[in-house]
C-alpha atoms as a PDB file:
ATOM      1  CA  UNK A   1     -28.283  39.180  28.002  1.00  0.00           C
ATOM      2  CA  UNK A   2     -28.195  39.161  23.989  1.00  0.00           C
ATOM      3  CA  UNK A   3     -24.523  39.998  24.285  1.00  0.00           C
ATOM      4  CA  UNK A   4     -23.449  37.481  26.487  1.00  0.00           C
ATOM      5  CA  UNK A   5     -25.371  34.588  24.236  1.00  0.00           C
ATOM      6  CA  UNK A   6     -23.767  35.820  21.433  1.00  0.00           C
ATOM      7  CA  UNK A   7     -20.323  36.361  22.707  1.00  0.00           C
ATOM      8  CA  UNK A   8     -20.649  32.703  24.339  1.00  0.00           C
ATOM      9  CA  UNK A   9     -21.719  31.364  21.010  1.00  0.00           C
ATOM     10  CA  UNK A  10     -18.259  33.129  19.578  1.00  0.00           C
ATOM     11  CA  UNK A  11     -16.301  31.511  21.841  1.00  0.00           C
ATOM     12  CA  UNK A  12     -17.462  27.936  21.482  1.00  0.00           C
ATOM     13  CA  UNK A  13     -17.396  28.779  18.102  1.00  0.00           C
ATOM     14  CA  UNK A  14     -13.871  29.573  18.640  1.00  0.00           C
ATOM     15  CA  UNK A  15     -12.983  27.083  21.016  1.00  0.00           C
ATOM     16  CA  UNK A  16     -14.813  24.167  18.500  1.00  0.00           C
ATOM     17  CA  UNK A  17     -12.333  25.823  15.309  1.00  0.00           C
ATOM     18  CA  UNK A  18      -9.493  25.671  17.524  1.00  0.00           C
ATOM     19  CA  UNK A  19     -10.239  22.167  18.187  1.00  0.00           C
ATOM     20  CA  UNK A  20     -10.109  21.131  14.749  1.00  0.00           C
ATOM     21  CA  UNK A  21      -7.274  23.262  13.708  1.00  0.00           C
ATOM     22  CA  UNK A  22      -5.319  21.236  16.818  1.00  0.00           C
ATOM     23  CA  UNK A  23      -6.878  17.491  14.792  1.00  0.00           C
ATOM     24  CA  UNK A  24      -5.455  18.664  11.523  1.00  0.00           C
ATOM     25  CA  UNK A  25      -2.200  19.612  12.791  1.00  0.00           C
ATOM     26  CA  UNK A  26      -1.932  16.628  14.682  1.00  0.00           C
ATOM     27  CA  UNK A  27      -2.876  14.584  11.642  1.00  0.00           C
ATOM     28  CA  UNK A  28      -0.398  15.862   9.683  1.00  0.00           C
ATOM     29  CA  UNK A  29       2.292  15.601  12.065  1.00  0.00           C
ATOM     30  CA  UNK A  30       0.984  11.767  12.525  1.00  0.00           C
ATOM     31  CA  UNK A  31       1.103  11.553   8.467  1.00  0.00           C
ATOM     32  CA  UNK A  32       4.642  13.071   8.582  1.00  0.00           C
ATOM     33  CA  UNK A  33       6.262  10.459  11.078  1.00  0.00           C
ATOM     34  CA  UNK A  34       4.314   7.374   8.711  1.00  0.00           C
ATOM     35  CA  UNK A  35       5.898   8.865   5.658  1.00  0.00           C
ATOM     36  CA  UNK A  36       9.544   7.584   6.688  1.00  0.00           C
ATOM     37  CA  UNK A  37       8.523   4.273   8.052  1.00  0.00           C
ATOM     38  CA  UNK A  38      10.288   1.725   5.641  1.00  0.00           C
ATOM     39  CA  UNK A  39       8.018  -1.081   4.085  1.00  0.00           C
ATOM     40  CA  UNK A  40       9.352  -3.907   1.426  1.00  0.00           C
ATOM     41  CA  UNK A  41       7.972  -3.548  -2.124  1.00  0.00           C
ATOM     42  CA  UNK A  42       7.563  -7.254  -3.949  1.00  0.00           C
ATOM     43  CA  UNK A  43       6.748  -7.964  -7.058  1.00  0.00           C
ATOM     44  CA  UNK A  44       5.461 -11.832  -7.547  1.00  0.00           C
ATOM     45  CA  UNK A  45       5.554 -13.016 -10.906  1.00  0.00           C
ATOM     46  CA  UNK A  46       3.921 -16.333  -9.744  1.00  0.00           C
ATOM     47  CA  UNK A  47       4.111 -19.550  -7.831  1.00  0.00           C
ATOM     48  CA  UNK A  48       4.068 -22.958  -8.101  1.00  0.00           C
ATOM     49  CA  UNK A  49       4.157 -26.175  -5.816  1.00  0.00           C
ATOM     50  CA  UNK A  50       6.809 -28.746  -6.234  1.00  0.00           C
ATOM     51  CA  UNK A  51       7.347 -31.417  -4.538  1.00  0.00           C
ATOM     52  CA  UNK A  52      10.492 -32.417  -2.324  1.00  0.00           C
ATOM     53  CA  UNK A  53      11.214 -35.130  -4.607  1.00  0.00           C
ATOM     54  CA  UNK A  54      11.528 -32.647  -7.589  1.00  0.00           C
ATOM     55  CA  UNK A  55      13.660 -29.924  -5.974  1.00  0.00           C
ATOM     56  CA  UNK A  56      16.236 -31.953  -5.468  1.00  0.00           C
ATOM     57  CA  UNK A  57      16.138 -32.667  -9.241  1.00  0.00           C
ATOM     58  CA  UNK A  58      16.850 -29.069 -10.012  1.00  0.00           C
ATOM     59  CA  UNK A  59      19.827 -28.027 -11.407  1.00  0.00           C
ATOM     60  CA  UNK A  60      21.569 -25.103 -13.855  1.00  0.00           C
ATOM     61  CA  UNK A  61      19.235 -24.995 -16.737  1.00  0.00           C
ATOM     62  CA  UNK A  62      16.217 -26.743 -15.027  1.00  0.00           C
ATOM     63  CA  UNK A  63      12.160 -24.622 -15.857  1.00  0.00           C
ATOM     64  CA  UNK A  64       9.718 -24.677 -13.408  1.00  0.00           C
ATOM     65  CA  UNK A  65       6.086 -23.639 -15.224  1.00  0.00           C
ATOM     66  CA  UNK A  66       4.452 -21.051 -12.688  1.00  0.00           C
ATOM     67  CA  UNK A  67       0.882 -20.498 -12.351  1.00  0.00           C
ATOM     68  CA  UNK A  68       0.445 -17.137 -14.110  1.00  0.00           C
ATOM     69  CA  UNK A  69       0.515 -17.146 -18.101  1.00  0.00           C
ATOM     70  CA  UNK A  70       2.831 -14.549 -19.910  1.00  0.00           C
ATOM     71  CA  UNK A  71       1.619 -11.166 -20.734  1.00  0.00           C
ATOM     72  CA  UNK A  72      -0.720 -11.348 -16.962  1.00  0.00           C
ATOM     73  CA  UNK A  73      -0.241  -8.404 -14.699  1.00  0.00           C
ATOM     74  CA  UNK A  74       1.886  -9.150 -11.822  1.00  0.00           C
ATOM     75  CA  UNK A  75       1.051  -8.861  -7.927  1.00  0.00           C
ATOM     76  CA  UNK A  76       2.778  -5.688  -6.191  1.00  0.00           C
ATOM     77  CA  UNK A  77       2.577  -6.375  -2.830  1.00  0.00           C
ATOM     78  CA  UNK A  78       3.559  -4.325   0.121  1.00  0.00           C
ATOM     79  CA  UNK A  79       4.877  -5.939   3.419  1.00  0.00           C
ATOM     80  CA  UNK A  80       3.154  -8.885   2.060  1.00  0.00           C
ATOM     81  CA  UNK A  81      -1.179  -7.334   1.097  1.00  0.00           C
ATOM     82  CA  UNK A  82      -1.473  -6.878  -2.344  1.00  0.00           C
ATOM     83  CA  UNK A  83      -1.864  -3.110  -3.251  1.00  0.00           C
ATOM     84  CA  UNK A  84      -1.762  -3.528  -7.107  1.00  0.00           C
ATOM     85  CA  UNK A  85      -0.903  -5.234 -10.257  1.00  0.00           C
ATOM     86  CA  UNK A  86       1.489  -3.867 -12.730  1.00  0.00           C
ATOM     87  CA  UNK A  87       3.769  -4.976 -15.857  1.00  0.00           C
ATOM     88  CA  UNK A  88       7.666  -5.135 -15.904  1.00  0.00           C
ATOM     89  CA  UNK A  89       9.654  -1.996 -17.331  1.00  0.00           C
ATOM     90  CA  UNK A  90      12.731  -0.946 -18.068  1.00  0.00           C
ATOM     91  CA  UNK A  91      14.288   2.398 -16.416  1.00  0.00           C
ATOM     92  CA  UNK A  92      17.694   2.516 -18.233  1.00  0.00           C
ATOM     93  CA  UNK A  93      19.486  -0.737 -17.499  1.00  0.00           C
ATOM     94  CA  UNK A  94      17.563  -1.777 -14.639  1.00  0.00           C
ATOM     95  CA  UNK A  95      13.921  -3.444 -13.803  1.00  0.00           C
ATOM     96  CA  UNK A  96      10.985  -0.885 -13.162  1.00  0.00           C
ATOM     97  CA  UNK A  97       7.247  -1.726 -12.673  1.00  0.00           C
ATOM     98  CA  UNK A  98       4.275  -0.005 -14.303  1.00  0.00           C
ATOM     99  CA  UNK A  99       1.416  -0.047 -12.178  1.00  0.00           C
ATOM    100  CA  UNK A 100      -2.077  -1.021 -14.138  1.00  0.00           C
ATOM    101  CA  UNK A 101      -4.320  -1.028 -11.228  1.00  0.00           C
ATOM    102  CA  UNK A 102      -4.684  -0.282  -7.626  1.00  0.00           C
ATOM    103  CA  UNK A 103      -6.783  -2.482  -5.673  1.00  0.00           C
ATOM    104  CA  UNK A 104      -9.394  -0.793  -3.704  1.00  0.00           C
ATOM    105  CA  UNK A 105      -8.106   0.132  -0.727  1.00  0.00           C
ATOM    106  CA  UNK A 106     -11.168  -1.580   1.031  1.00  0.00           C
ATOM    107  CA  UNK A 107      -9.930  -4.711  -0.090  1.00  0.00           C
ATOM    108  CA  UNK A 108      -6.384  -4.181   1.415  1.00  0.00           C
ATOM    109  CA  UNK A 109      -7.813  -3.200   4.474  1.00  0.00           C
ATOM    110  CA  UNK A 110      -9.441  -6.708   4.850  1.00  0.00           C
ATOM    111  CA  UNK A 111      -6.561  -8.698   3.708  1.00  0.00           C
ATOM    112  CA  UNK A 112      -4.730  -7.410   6.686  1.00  0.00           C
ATOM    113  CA  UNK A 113      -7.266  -8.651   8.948  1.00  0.00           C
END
């Protein structure tokens, strides 16, 4: 009777590593088909309200005063929730952004919601 608890206790054992082994793969085939979903990268430098009255007035030349002061990280947002803030680059001839901070991913979470 000793052998057949312990050789049950093997197999469930088994069975129970199995299991998991079958979870991780499947999680990392699930992580591999999310890795080449395509999401849009934005990078807000700031906002500001205007009113109809003063769009039309805009023209070549014209400054609209946004509601973020110069030097202030900027908002990196992905598909629209804020993931981080970061400062403006340059990567050869072309625009790059440095990010400065990650916001918790928490946070994200509940913006989604």
């Amino acid at each position: 009777m000793g052998e057949e608890d312990n050789t049950e206790e093997q197999t469930e054992t088994q069975s129970i590593s199995e299991d998991h082994s079958e979870q991780t793969s499947s999680s990392a085939d699930n992580l591999r088909v999310l890795e080449n979903i395509d999401v849009k990268l934005t990078v807000e430098v700031g906002s500001a309200e205007l009113k109809i009255r003063e769009l039309l007035r805009l023209n070549e030349g014209s400054v609209i005063e946004l509601d973020r002061l110069a030097g202030d990280p900027l908002d990196i947002l992905i598909n629209g929730t804020m993931i981080a803030k970061g400062e403006v680059v340059m990567v050869g001839e072309r625009f790059g952004i440095r990010f400065v901070e990650i916001v918790d991913p928490q946070k994200r979470i509940e913006s989604v919601k």
